[in-house]
C-alpha atoms as a PDB file:
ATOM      1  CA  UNK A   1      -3.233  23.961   5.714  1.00  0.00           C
ATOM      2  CA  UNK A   2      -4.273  27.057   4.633  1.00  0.00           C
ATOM      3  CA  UNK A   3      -7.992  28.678   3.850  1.00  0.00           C
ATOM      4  CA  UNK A   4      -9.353  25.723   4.635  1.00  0.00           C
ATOM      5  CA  UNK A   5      -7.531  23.483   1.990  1.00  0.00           C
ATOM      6  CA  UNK A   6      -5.547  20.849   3.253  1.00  0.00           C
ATOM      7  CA  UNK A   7      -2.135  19.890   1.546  1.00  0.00           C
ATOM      8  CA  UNK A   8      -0.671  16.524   2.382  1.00  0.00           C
ATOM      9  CA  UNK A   9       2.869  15.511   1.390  1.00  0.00           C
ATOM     10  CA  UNK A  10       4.396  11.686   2.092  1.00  0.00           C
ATOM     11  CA  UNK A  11       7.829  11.081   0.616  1.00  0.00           C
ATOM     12  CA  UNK A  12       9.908   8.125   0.510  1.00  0.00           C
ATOM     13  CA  UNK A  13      13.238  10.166  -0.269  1.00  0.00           C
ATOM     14  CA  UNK A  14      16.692   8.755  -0.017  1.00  0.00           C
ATOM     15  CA  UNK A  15      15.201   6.531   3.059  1.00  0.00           C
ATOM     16  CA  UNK A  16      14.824   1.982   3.049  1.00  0.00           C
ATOM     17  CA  UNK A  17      11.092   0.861   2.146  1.00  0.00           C
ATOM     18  CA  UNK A  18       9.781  -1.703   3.620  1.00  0.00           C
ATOM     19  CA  UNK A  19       6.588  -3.538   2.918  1.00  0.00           C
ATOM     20  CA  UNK A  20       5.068  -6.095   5.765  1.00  0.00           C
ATOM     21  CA  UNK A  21       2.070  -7.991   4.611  1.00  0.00           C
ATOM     22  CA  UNK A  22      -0.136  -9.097   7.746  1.00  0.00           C
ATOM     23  CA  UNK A  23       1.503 -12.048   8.720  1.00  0.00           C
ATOM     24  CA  UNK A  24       4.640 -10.430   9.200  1.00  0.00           C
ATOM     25  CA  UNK A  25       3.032  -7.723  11.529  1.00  0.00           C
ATOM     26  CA  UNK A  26       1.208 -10.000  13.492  1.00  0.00           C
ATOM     27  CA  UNK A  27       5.015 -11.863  14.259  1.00  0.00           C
ATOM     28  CA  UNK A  28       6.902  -8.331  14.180  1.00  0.00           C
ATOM     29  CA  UNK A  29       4.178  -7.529  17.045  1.00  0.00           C
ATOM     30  CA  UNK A  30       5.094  -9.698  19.469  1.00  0.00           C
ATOM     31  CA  UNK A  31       6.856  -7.921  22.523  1.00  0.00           C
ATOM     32  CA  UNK A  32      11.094  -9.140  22.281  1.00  0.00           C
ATOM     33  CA  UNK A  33      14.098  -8.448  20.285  1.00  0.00           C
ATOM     34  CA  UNK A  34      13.431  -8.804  17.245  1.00  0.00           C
ATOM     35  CA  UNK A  35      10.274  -6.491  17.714  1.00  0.00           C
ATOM     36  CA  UNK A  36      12.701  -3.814  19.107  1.00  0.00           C
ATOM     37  CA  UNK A  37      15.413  -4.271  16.440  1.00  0.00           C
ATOM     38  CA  UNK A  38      12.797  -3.613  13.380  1.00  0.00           C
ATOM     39  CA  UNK A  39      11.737  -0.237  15.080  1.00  0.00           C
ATOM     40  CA  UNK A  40      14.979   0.845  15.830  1.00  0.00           C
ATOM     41  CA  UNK A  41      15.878   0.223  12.325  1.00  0.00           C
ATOM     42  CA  UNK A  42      12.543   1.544  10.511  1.00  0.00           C
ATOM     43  CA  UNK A  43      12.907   5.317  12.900  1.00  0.00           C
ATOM     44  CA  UNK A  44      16.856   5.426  12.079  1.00  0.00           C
ATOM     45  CA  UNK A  45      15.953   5.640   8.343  1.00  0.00           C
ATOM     46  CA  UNK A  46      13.404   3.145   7.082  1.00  0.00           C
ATOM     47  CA  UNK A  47       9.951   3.987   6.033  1.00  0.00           C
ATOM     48  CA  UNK A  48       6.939   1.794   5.783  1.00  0.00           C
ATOM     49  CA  UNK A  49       4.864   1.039   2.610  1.00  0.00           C
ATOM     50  CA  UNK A  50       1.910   0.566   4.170  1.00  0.00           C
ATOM     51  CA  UNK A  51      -1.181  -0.667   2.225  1.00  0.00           C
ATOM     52  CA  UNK A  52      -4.563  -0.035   2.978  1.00  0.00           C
ATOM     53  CA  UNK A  53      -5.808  -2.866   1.936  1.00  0.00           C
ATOM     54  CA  UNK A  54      -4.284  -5.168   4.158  1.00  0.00           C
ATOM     55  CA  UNK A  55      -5.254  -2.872   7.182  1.00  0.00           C
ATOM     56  CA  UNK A  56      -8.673  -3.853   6.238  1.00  0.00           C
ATOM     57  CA  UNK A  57      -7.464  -7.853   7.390  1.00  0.00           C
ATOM     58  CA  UNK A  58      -4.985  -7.403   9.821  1.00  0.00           C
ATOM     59  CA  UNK A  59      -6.012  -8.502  13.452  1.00  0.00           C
ATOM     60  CA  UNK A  60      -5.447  -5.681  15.430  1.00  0.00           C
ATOM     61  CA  UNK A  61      -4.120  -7.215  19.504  1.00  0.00           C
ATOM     62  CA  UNK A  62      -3.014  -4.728  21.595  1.00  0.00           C
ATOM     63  CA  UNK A  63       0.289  -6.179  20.614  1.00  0.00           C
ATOM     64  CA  UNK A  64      -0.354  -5.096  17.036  1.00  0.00           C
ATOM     65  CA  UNK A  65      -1.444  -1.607  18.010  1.00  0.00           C
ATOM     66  CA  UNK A  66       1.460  -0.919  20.282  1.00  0.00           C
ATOM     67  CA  UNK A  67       3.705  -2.202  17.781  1.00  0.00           C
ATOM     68  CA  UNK A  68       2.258  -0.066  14.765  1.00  0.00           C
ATOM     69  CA  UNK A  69       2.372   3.087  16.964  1.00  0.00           C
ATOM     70  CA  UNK A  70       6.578   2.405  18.177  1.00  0.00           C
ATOM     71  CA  UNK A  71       6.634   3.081  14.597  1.00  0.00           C
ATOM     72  CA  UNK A  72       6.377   6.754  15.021  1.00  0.00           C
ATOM     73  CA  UNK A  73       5.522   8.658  11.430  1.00  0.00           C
ATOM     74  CA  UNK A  74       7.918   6.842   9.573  1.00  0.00           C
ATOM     75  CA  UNK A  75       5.203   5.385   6.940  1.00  0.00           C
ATOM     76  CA  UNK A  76       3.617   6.590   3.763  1.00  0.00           C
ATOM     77  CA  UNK A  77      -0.157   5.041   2.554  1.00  0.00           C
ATOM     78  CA  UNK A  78       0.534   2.922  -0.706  1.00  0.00           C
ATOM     79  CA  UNK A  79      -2.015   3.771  -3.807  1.00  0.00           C
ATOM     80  CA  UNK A  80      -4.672   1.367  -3.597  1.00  0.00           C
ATOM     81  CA  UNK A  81      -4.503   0.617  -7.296  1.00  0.00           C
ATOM     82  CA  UNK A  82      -1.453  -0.283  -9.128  1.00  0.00           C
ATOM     83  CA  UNK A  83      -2.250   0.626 -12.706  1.00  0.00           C
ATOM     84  CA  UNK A  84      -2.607   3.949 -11.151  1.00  0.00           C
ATOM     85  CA  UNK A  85       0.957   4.141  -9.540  1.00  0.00           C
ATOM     86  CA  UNK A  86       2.198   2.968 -13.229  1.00  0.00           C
ATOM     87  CA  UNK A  87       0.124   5.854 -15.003  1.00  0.00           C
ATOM     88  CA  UNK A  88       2.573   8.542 -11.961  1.00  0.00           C
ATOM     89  CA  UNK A  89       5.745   6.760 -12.963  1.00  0.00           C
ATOM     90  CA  UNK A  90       5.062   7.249 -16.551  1.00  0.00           C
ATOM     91  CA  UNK A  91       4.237  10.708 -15.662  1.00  0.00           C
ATOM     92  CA  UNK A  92       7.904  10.858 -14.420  1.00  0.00           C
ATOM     93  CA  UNK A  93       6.770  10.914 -10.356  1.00  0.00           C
ATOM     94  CA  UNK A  94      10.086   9.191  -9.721  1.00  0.00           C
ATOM     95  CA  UNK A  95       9.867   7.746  -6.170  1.00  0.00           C
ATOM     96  CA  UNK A  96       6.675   9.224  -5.098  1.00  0.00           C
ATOM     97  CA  UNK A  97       4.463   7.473  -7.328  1.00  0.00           C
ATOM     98  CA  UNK A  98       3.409   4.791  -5.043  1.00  0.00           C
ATOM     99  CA  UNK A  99       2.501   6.857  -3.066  1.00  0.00           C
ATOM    100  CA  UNK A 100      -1.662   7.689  -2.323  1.00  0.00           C
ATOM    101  CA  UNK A 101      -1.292  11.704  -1.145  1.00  0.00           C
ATOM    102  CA  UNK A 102      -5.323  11.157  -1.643  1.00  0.00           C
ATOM    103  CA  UNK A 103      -5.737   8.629   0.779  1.00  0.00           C
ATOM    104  CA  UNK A 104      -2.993  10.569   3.003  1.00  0.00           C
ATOM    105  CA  UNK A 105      -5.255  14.065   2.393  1.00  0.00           C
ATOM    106  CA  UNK A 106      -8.774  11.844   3.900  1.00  0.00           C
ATOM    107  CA  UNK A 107      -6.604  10.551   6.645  1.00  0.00           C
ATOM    108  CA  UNK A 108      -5.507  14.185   7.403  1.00  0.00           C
ATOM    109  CA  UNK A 109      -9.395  15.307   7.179  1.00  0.00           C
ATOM    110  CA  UNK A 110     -10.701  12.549   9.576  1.00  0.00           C
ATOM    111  CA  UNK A 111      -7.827  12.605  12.416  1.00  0.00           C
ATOM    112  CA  UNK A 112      -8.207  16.229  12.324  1.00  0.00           C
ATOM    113  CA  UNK A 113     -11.776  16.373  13.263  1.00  0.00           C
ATOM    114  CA  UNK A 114     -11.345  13.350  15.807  1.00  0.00           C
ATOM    115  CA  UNK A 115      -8.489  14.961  17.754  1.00  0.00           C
ATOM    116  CA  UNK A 116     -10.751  18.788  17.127  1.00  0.00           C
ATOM    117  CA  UNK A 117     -14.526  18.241  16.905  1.00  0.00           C
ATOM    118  CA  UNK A 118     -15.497  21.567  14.906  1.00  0.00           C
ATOM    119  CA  UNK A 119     -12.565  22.930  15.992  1.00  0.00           C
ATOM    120  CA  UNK A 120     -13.054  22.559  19.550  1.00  0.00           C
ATOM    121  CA  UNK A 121      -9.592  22.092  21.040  1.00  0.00           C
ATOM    122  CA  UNK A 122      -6.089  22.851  20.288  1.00  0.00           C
ATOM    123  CA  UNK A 123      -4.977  20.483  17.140  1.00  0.00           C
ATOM    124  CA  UNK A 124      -1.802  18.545  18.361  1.00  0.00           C
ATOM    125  CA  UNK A 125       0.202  17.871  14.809  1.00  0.00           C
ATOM    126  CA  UNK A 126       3.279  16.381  16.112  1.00  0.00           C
ATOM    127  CA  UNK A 127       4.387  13.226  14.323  1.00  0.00           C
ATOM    128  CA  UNK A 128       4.068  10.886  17.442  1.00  0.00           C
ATOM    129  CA  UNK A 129       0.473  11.810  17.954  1.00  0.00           C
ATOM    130  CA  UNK A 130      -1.204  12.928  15.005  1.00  0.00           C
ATOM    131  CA  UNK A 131      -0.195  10.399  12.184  1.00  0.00           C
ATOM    132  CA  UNK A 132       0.089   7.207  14.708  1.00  0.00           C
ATOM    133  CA  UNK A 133      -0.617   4.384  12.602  1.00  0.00           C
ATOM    134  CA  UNK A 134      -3.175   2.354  14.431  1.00  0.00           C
ATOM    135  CA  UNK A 135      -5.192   5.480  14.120  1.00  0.00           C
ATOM    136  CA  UNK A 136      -5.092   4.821  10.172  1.00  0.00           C
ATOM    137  CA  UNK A 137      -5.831   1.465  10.461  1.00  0.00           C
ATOM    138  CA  UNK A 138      -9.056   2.034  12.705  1.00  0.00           C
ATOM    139  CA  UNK A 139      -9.204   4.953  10.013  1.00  0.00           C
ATOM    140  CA  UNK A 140      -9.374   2.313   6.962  1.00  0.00           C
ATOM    141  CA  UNK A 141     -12.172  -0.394   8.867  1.00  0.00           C
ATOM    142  CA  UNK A 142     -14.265   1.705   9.487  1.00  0.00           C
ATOM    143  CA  UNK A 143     -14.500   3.535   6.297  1.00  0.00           C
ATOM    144  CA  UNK A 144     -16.365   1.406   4.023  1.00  0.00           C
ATOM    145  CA  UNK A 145     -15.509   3.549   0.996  1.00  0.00           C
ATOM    146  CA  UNK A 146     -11.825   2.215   1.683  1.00  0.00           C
ATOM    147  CA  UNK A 147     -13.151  -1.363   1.806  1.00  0.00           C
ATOM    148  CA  UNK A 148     -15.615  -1.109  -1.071  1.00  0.00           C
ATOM    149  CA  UNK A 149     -12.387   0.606  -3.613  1.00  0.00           C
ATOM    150  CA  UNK A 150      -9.820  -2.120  -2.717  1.00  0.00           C
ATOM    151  CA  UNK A 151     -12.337  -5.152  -3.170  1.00  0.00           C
ATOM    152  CA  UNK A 152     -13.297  -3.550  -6.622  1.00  0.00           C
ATOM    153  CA  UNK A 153      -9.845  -3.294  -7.401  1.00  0.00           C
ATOM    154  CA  UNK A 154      -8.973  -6.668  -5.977  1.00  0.00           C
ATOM    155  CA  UNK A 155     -11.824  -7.655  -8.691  1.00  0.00           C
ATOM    156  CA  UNK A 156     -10.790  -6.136 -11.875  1.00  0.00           C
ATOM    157  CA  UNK A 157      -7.093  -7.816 -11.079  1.00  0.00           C
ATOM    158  CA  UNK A 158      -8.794 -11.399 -11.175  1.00  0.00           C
ATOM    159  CA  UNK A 159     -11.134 -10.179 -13.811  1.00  0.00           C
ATOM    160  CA  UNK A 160      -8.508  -9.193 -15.851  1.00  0.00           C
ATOM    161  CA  UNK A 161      -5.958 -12.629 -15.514  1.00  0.00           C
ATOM    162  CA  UNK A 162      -9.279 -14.772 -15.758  1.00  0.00           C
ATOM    163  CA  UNK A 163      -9.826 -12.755 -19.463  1.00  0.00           C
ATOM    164  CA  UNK A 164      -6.037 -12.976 -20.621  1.00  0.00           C
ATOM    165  CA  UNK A 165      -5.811 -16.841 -19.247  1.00  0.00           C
ATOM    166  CA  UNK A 166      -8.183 -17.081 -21.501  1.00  0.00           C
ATOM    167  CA  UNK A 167      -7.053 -15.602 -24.729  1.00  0.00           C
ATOM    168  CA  UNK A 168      -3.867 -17.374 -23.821  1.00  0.00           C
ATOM    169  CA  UNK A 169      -5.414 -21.094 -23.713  1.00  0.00           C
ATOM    170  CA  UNK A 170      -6.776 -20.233 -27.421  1.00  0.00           C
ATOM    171  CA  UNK A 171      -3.812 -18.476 -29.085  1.00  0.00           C
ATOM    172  CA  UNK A 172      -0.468 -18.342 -26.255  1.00  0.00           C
ATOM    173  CA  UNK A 173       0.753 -15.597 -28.416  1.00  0.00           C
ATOM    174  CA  UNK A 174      -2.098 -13.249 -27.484  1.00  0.00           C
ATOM    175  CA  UNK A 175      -0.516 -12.566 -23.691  1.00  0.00           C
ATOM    176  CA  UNK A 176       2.812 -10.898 -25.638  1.00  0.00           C
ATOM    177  CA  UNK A 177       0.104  -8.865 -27.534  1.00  0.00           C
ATOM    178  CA  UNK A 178      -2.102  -7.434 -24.821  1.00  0.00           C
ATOM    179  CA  UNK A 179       0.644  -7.730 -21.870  1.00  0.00           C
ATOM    180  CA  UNK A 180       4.034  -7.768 -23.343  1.00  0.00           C
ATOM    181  CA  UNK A 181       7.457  -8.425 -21.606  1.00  0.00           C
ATOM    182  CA  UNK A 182       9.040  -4.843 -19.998  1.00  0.00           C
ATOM    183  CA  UNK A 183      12.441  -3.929 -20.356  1.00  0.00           C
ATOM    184  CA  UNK A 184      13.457  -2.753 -16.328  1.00  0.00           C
ATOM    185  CA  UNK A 185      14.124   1.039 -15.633  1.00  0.00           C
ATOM    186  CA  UNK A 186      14.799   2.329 -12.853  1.00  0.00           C
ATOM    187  CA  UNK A 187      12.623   4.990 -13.425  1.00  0.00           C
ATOM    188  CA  UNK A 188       9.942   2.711 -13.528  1.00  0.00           C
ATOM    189  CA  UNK A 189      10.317  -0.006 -11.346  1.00  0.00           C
ATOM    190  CA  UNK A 190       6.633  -0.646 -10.117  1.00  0.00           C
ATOM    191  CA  UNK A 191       5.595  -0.787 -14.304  1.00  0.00           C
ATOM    192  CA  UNK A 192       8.449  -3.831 -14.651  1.00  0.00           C
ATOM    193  CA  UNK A 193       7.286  -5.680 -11.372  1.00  0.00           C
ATOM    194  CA  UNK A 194       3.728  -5.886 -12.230  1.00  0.00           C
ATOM    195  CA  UNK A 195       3.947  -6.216 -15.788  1.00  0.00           C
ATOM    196  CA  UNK A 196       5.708  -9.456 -15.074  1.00  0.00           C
ATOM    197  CA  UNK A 197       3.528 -10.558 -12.301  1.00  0.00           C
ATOM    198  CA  UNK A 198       0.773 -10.373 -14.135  1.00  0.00           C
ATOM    199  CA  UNK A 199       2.658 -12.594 -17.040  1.00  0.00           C
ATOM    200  CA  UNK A 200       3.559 -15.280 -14.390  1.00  0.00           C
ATOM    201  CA  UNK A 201      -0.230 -15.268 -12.968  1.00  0.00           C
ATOM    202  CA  UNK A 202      -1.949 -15.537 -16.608  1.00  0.00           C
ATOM    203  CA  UNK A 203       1.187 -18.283 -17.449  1.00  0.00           C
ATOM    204  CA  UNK A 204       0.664 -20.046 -14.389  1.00  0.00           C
ATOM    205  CA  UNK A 205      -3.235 -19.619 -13.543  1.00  0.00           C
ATOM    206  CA  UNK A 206      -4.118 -23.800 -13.502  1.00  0.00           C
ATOM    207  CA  UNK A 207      -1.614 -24.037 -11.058  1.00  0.00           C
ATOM    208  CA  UNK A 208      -2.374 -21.318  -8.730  1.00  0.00           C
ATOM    209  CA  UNK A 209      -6.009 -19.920  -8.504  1.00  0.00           C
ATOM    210  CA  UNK A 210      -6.250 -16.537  -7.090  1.00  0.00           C
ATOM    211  CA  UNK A 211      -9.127 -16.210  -4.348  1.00  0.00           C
ATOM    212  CA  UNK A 212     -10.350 -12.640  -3.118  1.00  0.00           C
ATOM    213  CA  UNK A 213      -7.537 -10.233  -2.191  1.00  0.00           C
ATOM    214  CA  UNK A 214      -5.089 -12.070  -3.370  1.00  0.00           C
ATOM    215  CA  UNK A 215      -4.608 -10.196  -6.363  1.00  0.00           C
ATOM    216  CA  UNK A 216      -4.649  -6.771  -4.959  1.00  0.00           C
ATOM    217  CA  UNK A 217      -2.360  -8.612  -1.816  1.00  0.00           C
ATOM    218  CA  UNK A 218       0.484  -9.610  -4.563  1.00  0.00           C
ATOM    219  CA  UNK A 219       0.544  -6.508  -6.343  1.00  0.00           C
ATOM    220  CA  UNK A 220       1.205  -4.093  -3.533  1.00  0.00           C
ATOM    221  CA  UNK A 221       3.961  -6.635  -2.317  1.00  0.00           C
ATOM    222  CA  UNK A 222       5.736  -6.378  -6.057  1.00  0.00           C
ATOM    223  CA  UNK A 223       4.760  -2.766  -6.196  1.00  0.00           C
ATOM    224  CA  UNK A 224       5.933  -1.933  -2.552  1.00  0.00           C
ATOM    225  CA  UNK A 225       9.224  -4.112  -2.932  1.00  0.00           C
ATOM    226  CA  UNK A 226      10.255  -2.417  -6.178  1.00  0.00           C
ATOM    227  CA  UNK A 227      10.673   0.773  -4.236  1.00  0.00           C
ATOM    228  CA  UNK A 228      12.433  -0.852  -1.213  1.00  0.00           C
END
């Protein structure tokens, strides 16, 4: 931080991603082994995608709290939209494009003034305290800008496999026009993932219907796995 600017950095590096959704938190959560063997894992050298989306759903127990704190600092914020994260790895961001430095940089802004009204006390920045991660997730609910950008995200995903479904019913040979197949790289992992997920939604739409968040919910799973 300096003249007042504040410069956040999250990096995934040469360390394991892992992505939990909210049902896997709520059963990582619970106080026994298998709890204990995920942490020690994740702080030896995992990191945690962690979207902020799904910390607007998950039930936060004092289980859940605990367990998202044990976690220390090892987590980065994923970007909220994935078109965006495909617009950084064309842009050659390598491994940090899924990441959301913005959403990291508002974080900062807001812990900083909790833990330092106006600059009142001493600002503790250690890892352990400063970037705990139930603080990010009380962070996310109660900042309805958070809530209002994923759900219009969220949107545009269904709004955009209702349109191709669509086009596709009429002439199939439309979804290789507007959404053709990608050829992997692994320079651009998250672009493969969702180009194809979105293929399989449009292809398989009648069979399953996407309801609110599921969209967004999928994507950052694909998205987050193809950097694990």
């Amino acid at each position: 931080m300096e003249g007042g600017e504040v410069d956040c950095v999250a990096e995934l590096g040469d360390r394991v991603g892992v992505y939990l959704d909210n049902d896997v938190v709520s059963e990582l959560a619970r106080p026994g082994d298998l709890r204990d063997r995920f942490v020690h894992a994740v702080l030896r050298g995992g990191t945690v995608l962690f979207s902020f989306a799904n910390a607007i759903e998950v039930s936060i127990s004092d289980n859940v709290r605990s367990f998202l704190d044990a976690l220390g600092p090892e987590w980065i914020p994923l970007a909220l939209s994935p078109w965006e994260v495909v617009r950084r790895e064309e842009a050659g961001a390598g491994r940090s494009a899924p990441v959301s430095e913005r959403s990291l940089t508002s974080f900062f802004q807001e812990r900083a003034y909790q833990l330092s009204p106006n600059g009142t006390r001493v600002l503790d920045l250690s890892p352990d305290t400063f970037f705990r991660l139930s603080a990010v997730v009380d962070w996310v609910r109660n900042d309805p800008t958070q809530a209002r950008e994923s759900a219009q995200i969220d949107q545009a995903l269904l709004d955009r496999v209702a349109q191709e479904r669509a086009a596709y019913e009429v002439r199939p040979a439309s979804l290789d026009e507007s959404v053709p197949p990608v050829v992997f790289d692994p320079a651009r992992p998250a672009t493969f993932a969702l180009s194809h997920l979105l293929r399989t939604l449009v292809v398989e739409a009648r069979a399953y219907q996407l309801r609110p968040h599921d969209g967004l919910d999928l994507c950052h799973a694909v998205m987050a796995t193809s950097y694990a």
